[in-house]
C-alpha atoms as a PDB file:
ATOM      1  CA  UNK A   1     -45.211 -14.517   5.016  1.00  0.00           C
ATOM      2  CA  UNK A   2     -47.539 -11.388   4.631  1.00  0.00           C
ATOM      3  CA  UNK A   3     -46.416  -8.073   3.889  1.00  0.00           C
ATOM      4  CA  UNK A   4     -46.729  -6.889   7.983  1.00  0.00           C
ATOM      5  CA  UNK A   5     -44.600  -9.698   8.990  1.00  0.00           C
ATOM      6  CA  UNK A   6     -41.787  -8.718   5.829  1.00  0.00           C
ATOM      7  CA  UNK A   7     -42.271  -5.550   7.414  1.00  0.00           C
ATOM      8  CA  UNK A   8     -41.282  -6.012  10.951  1.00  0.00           C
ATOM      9  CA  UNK A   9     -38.714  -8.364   9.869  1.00  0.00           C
ATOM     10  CA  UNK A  10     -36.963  -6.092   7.698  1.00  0.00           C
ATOM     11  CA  UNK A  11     -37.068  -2.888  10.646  1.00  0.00           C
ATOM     12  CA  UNK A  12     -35.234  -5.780  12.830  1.00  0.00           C
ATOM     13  CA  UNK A  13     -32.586  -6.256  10.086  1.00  0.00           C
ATOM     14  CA  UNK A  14     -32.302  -2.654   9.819  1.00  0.00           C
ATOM     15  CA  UNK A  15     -32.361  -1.728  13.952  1.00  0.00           C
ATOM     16  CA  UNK A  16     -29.104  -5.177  14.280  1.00  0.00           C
ATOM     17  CA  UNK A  17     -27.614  -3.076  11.143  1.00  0.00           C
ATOM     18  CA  UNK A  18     -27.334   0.255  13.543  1.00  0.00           C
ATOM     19  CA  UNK A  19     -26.794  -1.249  16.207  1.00  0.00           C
ATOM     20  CA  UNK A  20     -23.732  -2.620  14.884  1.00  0.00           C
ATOM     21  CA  UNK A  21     -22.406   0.717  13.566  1.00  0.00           C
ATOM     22  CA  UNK A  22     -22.195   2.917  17.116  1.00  0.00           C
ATOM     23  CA  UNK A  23     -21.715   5.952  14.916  1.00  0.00           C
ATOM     24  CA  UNK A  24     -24.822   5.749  13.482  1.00  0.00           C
ATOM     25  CA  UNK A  25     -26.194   4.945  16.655  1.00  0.00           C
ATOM     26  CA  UNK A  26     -24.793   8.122  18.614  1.00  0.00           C
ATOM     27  CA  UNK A  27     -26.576   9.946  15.319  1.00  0.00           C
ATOM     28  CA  UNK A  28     -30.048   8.259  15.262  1.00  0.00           C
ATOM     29  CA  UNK A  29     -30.002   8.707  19.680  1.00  0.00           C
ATOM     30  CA  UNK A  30     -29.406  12.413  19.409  1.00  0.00           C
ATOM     31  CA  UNK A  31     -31.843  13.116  16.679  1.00  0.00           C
ATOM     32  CA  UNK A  32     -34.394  11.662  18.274  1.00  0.00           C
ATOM     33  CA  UNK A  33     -33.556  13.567  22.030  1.00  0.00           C
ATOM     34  CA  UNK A  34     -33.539  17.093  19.368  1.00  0.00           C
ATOM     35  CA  UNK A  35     -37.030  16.273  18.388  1.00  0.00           C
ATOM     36  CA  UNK A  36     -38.749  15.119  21.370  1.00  0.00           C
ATOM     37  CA  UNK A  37     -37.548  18.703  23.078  1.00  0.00           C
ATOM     38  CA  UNK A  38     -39.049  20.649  19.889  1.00  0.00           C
ATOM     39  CA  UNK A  39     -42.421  18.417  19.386  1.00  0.00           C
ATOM     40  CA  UNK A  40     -45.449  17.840  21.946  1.00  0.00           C
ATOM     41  CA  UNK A  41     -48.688  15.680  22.060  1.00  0.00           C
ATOM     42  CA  UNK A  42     -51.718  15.388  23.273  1.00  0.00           C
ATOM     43  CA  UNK A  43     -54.704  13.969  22.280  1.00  0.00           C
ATOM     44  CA  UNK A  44     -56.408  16.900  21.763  1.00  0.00           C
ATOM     45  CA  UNK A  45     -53.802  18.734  19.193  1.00  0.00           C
ATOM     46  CA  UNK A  46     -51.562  15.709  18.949  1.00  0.00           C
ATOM     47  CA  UNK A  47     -48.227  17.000  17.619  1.00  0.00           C
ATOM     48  CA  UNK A  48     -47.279  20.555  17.861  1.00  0.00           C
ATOM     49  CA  UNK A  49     -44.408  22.117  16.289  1.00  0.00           C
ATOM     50  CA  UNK A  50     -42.488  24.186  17.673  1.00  0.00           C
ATOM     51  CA  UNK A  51     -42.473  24.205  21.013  1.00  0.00           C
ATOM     52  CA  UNK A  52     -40.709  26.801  22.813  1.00  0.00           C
ATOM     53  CA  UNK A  53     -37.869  25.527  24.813  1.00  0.00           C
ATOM     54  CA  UNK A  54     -38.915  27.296  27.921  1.00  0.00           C
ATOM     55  CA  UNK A  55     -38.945  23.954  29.948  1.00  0.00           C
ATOM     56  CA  UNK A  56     -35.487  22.099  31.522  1.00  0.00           C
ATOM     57  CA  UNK A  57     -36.085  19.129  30.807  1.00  0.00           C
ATOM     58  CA  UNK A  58     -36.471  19.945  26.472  1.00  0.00           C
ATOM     59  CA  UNK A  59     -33.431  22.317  26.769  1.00  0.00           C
ATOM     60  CA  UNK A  60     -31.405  19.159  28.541  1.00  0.00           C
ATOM     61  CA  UNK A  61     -32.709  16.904  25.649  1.00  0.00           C
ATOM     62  CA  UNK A  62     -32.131  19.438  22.810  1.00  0.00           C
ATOM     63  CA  UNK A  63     -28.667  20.089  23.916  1.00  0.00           C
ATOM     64  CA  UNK A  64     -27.748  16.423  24.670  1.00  0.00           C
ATOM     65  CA  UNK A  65     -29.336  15.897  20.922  1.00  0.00           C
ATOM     66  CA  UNK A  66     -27.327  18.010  19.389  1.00  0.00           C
ATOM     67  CA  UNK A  67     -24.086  17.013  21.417  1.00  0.00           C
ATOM     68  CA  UNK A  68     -24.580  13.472  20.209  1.00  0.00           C
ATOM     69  CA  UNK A  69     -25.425  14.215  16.932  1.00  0.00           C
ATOM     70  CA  UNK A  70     -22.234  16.845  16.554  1.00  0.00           C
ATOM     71  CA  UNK A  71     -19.696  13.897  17.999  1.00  0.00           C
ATOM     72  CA  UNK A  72     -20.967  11.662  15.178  1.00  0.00           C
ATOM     73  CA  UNK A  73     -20.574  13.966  12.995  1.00  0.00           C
ATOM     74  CA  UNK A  74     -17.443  14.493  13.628  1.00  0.00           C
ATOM     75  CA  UNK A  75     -16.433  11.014  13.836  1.00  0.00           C
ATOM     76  CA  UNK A  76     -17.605  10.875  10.315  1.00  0.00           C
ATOM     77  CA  UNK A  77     -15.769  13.475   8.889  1.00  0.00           C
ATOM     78  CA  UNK A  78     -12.420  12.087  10.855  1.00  0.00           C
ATOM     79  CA  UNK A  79     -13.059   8.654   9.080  1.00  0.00           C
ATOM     80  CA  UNK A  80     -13.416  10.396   5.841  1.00  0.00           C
ATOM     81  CA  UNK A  81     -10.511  12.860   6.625  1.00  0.00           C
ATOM     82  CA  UNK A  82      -8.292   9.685   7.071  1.00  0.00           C
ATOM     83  CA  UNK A  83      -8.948   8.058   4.211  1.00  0.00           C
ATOM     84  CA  UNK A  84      -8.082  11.475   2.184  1.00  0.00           C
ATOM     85  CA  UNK A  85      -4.808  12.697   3.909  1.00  0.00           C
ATOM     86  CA  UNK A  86      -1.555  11.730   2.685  1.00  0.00           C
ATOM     87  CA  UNK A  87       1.445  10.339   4.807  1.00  0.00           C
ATOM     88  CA  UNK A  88       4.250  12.898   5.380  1.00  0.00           C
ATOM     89  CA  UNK A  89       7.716  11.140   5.081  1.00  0.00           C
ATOM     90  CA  UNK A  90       9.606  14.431   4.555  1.00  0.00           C
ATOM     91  CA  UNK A  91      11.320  14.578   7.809  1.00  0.00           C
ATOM     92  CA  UNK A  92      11.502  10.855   8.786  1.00  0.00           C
ATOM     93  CA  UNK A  93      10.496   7.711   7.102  1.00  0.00           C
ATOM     94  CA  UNK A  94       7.053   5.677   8.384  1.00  0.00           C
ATOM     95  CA  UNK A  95       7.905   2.449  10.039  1.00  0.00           C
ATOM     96  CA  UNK A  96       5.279  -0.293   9.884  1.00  0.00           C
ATOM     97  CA  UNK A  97       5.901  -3.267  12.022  1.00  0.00           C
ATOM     98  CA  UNK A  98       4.628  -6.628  10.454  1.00  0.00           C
ATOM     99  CA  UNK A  99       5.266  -8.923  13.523  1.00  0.00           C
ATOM    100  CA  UNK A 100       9.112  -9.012  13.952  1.00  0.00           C
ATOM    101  CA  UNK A 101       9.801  -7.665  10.555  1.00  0.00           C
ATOM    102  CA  UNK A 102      10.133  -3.727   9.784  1.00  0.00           C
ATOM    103  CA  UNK A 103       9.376  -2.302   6.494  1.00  0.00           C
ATOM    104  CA  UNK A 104      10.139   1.659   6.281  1.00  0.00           C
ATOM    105  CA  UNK A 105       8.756   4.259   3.660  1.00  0.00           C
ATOM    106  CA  UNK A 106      11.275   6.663   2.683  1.00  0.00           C
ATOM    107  CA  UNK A 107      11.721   9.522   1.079  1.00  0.00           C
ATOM    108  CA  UNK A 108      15.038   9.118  -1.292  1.00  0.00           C
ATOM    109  CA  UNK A 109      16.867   8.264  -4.028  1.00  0.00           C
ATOM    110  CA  UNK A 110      17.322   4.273  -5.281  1.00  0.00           C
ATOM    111  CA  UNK A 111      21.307   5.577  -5.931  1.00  0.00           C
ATOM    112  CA  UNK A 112      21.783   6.805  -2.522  1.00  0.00           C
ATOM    113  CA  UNK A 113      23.718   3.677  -1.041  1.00  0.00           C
ATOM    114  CA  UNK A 114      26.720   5.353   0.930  1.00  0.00           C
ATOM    115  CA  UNK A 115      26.779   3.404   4.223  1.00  0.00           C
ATOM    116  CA  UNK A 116      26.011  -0.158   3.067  1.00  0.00           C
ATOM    117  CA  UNK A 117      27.790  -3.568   3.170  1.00  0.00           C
ATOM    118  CA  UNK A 118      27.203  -7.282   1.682  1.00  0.00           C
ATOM    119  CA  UNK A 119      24.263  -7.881   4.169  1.00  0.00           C
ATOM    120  CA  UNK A 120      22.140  -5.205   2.288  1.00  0.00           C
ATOM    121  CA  UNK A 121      20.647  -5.902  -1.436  1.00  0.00           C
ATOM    122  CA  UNK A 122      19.035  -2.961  -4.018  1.00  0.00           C
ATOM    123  CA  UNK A 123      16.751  -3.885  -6.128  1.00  0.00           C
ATOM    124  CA  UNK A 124      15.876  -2.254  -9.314  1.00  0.00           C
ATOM    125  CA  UNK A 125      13.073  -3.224 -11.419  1.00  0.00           C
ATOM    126  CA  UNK A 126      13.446  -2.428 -14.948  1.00  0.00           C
ATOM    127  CA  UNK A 127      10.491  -4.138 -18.121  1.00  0.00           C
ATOM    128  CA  UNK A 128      10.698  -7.569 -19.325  1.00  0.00           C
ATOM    129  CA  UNK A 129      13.482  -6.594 -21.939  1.00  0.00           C
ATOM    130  CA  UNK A 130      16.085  -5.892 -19.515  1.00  0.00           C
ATOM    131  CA  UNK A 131      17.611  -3.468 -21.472  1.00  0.00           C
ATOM    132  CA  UNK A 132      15.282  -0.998 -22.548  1.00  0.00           C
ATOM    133  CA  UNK A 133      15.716   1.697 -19.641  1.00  0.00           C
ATOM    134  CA  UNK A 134      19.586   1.768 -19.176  1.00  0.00           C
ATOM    135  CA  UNK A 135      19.857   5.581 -19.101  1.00  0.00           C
ATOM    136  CA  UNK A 136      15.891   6.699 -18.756  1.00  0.00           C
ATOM    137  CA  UNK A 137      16.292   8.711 -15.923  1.00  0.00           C
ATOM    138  CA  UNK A 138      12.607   8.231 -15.338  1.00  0.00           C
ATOM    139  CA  UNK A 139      13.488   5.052 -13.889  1.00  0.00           C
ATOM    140  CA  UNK A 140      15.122   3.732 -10.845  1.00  0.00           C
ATOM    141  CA  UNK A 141      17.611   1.128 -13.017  1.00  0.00           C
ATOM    142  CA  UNK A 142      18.315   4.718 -15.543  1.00  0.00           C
ATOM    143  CA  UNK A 143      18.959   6.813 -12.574  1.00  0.00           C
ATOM    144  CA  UNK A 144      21.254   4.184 -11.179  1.00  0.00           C
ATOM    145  CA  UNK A 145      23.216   3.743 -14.480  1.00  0.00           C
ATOM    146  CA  UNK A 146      23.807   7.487 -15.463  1.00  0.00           C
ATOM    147  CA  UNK A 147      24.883   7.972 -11.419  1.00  0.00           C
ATOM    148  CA  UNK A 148      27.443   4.918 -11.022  1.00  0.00           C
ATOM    149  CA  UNK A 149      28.269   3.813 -15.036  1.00  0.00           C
ATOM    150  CA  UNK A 150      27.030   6.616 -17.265  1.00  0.00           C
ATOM    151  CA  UNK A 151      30.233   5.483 -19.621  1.00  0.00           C
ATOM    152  CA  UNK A 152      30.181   2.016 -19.407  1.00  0.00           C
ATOM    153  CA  UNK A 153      26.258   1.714 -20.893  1.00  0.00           C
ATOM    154  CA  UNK A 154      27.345  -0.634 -23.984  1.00  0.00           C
ATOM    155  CA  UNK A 155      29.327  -2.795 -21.518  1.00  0.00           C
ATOM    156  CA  UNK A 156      26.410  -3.224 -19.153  1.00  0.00           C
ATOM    157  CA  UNK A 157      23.909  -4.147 -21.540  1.00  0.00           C
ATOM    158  CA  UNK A 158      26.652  -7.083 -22.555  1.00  0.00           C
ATOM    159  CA  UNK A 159      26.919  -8.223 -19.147  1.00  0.00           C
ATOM    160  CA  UNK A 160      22.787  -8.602 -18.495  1.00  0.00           C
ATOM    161  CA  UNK A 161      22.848 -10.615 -21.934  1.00  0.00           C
ATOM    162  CA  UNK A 162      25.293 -12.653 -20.841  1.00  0.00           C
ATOM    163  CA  UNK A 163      23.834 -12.908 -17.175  1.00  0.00           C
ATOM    164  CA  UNK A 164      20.372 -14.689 -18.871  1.00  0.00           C
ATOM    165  CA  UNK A 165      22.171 -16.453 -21.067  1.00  0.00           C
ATOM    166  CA  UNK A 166      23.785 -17.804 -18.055  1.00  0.00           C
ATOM    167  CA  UNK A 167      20.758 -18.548 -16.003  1.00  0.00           C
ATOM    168  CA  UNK A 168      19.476 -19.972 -19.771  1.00  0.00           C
ATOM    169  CA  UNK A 169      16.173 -18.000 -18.962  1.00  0.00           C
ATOM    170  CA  UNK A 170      13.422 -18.734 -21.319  1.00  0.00           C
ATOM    171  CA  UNK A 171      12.531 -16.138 -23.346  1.00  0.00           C
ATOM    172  CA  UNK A 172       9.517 -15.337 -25.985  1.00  0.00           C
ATOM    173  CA  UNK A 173      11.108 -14.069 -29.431  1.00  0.00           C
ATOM    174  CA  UNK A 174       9.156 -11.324 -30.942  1.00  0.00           C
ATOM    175  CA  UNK A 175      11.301  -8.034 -31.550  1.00  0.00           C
ATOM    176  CA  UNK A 176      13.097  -8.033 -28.641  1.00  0.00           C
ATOM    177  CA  UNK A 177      13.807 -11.288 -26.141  1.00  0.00           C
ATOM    178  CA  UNK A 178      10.871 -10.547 -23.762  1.00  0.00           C
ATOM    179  CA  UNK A 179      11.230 -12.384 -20.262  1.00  0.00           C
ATOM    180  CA  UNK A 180       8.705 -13.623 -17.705  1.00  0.00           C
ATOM    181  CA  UNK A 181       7.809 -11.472 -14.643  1.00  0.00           C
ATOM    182  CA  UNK A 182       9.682 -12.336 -12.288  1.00  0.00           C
ATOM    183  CA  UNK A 183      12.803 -13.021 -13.764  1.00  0.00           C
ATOM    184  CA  UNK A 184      16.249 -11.795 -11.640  1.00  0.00           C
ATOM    185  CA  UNK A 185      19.900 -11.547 -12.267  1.00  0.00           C
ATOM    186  CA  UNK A 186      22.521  -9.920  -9.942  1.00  0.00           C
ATOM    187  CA  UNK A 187      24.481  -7.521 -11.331  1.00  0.00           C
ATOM    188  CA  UNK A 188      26.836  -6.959  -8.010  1.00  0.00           C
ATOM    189  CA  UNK A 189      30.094  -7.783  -9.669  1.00  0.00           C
ATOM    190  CA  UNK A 190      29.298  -5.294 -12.686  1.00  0.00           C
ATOM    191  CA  UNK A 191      29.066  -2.554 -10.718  1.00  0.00           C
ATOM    192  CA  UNK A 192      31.918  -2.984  -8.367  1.00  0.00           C
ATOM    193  CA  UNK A 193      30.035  -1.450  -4.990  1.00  0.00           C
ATOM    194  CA  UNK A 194      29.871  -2.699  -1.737  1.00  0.00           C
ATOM    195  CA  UNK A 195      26.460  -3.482  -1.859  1.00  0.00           C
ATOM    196  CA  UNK A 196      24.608  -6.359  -3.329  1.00  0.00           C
ATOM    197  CA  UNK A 197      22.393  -4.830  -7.204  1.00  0.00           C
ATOM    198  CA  UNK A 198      19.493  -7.116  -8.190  1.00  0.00           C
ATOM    199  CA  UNK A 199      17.967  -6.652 -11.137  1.00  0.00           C
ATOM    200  CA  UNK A 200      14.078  -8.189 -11.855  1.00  0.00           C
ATOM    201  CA  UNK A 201      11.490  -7.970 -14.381  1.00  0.00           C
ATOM    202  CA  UNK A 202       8.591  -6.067 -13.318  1.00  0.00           C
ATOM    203  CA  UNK A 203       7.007  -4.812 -16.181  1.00  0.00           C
ATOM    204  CA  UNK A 204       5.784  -6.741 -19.145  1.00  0.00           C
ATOM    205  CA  UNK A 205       6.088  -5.185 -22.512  1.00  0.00           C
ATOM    206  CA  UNK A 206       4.289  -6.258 -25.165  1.00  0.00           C
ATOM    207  CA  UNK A 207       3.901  -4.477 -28.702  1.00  0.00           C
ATOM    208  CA  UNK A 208      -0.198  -4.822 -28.795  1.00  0.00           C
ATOM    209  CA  UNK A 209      -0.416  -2.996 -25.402  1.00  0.00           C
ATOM    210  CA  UNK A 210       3.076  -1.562 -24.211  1.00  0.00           C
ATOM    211  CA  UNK A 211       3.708  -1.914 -21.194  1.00  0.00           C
ATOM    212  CA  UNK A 212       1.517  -3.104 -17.828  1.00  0.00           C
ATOM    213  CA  UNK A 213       1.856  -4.484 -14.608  1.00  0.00           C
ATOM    214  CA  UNK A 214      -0.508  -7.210 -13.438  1.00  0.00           C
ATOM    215  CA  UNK A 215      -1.064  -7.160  -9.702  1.00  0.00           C
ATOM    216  CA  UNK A 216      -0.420 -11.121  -9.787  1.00  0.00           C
ATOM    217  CA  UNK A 217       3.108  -9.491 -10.998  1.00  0.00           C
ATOM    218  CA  UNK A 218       4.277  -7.642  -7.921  1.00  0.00           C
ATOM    219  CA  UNK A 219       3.618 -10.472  -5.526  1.00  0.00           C
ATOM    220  CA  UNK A 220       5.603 -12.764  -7.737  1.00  0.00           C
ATOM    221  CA  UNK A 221       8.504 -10.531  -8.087  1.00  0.00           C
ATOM    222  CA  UNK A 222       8.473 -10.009  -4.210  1.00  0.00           C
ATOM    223  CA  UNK A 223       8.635 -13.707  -4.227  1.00  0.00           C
ATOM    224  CA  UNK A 224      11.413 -14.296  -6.323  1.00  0.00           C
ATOM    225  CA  UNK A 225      13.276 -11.523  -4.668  1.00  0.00           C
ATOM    226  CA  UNK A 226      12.659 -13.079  -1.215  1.00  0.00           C
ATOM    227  CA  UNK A 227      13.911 -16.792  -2.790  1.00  0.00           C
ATOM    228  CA  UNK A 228      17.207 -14.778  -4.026  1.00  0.00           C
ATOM    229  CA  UNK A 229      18.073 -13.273  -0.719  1.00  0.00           C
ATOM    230  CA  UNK A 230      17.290 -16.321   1.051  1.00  0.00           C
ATOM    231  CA  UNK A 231      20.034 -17.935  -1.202  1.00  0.00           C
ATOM    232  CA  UNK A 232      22.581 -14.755  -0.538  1.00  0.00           C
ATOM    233  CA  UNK A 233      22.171 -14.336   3.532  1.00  0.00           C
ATOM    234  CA  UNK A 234      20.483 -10.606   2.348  1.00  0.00           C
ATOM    235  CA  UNK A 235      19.440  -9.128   5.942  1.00  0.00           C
ATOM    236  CA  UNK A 236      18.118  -6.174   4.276  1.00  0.00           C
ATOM    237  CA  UNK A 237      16.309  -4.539   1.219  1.00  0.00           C
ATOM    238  CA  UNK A 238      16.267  -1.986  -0.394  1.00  0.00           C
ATOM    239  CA  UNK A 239      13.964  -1.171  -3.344  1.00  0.00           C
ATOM    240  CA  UNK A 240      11.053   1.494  -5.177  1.00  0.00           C
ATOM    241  CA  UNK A 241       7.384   0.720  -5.826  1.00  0.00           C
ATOM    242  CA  UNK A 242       6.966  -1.741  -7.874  1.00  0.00           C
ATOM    243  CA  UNK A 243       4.436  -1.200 -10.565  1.00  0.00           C
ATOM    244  CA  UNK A 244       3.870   1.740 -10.539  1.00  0.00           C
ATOM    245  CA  UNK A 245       5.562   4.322 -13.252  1.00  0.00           C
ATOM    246  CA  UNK A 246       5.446   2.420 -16.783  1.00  0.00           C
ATOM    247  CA  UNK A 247       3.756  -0.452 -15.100  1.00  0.00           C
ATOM    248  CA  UNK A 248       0.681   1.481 -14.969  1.00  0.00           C
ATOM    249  CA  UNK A 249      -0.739   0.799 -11.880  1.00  0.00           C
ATOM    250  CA  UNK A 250      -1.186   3.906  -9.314  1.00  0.00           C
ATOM    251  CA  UNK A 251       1.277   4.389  -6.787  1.00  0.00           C
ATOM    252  CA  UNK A 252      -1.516   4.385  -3.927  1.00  0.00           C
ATOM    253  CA  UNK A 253      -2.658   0.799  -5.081  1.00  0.00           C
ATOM    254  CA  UNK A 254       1.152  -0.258  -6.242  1.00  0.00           C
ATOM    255  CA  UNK A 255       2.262   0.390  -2.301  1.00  0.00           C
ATOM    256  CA  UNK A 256      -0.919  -1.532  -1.264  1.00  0.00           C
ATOM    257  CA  UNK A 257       0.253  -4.595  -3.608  1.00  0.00           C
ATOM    258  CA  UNK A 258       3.507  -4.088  -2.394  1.00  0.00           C
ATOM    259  CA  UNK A 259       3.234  -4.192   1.652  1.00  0.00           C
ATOM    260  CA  UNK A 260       0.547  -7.336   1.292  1.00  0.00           C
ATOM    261  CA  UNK A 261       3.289  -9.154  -1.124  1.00  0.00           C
ATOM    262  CA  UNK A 262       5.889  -7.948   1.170  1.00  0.00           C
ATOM    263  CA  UNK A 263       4.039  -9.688   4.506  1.00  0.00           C
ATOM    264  CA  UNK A 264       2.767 -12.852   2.750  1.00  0.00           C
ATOM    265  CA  UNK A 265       6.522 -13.185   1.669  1.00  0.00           C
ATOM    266  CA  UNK A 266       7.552 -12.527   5.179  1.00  0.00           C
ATOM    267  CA  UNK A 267       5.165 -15.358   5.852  1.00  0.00           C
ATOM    268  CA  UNK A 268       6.791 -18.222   3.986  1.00  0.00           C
ATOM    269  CA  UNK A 269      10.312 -16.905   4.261  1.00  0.00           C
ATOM    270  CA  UNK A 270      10.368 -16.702   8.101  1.00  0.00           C
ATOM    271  CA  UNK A 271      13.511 -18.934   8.471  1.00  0.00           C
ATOM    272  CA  UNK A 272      15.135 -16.499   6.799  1.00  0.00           C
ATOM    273  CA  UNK A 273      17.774 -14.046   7.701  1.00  0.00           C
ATOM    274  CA  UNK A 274      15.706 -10.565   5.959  1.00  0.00           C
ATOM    275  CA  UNK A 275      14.558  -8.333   9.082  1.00  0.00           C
ATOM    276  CA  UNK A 276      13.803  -5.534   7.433  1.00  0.00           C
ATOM    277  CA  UNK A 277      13.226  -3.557   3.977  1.00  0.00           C
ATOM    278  CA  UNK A 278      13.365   0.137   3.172  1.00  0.00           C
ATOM    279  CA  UNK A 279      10.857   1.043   0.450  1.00  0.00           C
ATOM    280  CA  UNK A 280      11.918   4.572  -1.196  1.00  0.00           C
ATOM    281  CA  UNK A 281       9.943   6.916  -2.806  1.00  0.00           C
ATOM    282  CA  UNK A 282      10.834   9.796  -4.700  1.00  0.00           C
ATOM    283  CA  UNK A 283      10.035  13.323  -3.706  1.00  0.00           C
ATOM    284  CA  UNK A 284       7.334  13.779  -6.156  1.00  0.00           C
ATOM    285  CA  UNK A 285       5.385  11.144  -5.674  1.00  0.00           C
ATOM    286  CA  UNK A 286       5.108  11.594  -1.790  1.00  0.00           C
ATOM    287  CA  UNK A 287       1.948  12.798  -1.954  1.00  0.00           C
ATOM    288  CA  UNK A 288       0.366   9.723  -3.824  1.00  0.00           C
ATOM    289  CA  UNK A 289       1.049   7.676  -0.707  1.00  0.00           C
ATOM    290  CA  UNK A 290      -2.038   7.431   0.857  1.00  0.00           C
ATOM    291  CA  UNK A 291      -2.973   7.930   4.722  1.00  0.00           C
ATOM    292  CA  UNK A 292      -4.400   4.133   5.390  1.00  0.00           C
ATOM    293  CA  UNK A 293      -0.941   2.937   4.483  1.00  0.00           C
ATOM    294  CA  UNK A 294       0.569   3.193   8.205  1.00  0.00           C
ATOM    295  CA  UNK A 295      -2.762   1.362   9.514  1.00  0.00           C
ATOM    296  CA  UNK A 296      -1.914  -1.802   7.239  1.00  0.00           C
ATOM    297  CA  UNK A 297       0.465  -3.209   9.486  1.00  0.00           C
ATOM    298  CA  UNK A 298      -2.596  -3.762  12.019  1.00  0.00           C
ATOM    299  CA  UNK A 299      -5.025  -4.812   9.199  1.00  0.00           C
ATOM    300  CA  UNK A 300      -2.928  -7.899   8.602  1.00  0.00           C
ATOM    301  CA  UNK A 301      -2.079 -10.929  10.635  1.00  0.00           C
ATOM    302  CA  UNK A 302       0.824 -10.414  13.036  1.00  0.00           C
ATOM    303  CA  UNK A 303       3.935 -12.163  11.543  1.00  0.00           C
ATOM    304  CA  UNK A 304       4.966 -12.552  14.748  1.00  0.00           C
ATOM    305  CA  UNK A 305       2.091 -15.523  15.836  1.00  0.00           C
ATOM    306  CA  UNK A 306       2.832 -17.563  12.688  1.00  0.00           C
ATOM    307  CA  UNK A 307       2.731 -21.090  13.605  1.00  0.00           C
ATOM    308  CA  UNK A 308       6.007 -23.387  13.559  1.00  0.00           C
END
């Protein structure tokens, strides 16, 4: 293949390419009406530049140019506004639909519970020690603690022990008794409350690099959680971002992780009796939740075709 035949085979790749992208398109059409009203040939001068736009038909194309070329424009700057903007849950929370299954971003707090039953489950997410954060208020599980046990801290840490002992969890010795990811105990009867407390190991901690989440992480917690509340009749849930925090991912990729966990889980748990989960955010991190968020829900396979 010579270079002249590269040549024209590359401008088609390049004309499908726009063709494809009707933005571009709009912007490529209107630049070239702008500059066939401004230029003239013949074959005496050939092209002459500028040409006064005395004549109709160059003011129609010049002003049809720039028309075209200012709606792509804009459409550009919309796109790019989009992915910039942040979601305001202030007022109300965002409902995404996922098929026949709602999840809701909320603003809140994880200890706000008045108006629940049995049918409803909270889930806190706390490292891979279990007991390291019962009374950081930085936390959801701290804030939790210091709002319905603040004197009964001692006690509770007892009770988890005993709760993995029970479930004779396997556990890596170093320090501490580290857990897997993944790793959930209910702590309903601790607590005393008319709603059903899950507890689940989120965060790994380990003394070479603290602590991390692992994207692999979240989507295995949000399938243990869904194989729990399959097991309890849980119609509802109730939970934070996970991974975000001391996980160290960022809360704009953490709620990412989480909704795509959150519909696959939907996915394979379909028979089951969850409808719906409320995912609540604190006030200052509102603003981390980005704009693309409440378009997910049509980026992903409707729930509601999955095959029987």
């Amino acid at each position: 293949m010579d270079g002249e035949q590269v040549m024209i085979k590359e401008i088609k790749e390049i004309i499908i390419l726009i063709s494809k992208n009707p933005i571009v398109l709009t912007i490529l059409v209107g630049l070239l009406f702008i500059l066939s009203s401004i230029f003239k040939y013949d074959k005496i001068t050939g092209f002459c530049f500028p040409v006064t736009l005395t004549d109709l038909t160059r003011w129609l194309l010049f002003i049809m140019g720039v028309m075209l070329v200012g709606c792509g424009v804009i459409q550009i700057l919309k796109q790019n506004k989009w992915v910039k903007e942040k979601i305001n849950i202030k007022n109300e929370p965002l409902p995404l639909t996922f098929g026949k299954y709602k999840v809701n971003i909320k603003i809140g707090k994880i200890e706000d519970i008045s108006g629940l039953d049995k049918t409803v489950a909270v889930v806190l997410p706390v490292d891979a020690t279990f007991i390291d954060e019962l009374v950081d208020t930085k936390t959801a599980f701290g804030s939790f603690n210091i709002t319905y046990c603040p004197d009964r801290i001692s006690e509770l840490k007892q009770f988890i022990k005993g709760q993995l002992q029970e479930r004779e969890v396997d556990c890596q010795r170093n320090n501490n008794e580290i857990y897997p990811v993944g790793t959930i105990i209910e702590l309903s009867s601790f607590y005393n409350l008319n709603v059903n407390i899950l507890l689940i190991a989120s965060v790994l901690k380990a003394e070479s690099i603290g602590f991390k989440t692992e994207p692999s992480s979240i989507c295995k917690c949000v399938e243990q959680i869904f194989e729990k509340t399959a097991i309890m009749r849980i119609s509802k849930l109730i939970m934070p971002i996970l991974g975000s925090g001391r996980g160290g991912i960022s809360i704009s990729t953490a709620v990412l992780l989480l909704l795509i966990s959150i519909n696959y889980c939907f996915t394979k748990f379909h028979h089951g009796p969850l409808k719906e989960i409320d995912i609540v955010v604190h006030e200052k991190d509102e603003a981390e939740i980005p704009e693309y968020v409440k378009h997910l829900q049509y980026a992903i396979v409707p729930l509601g075709e999955i095959k029987k």
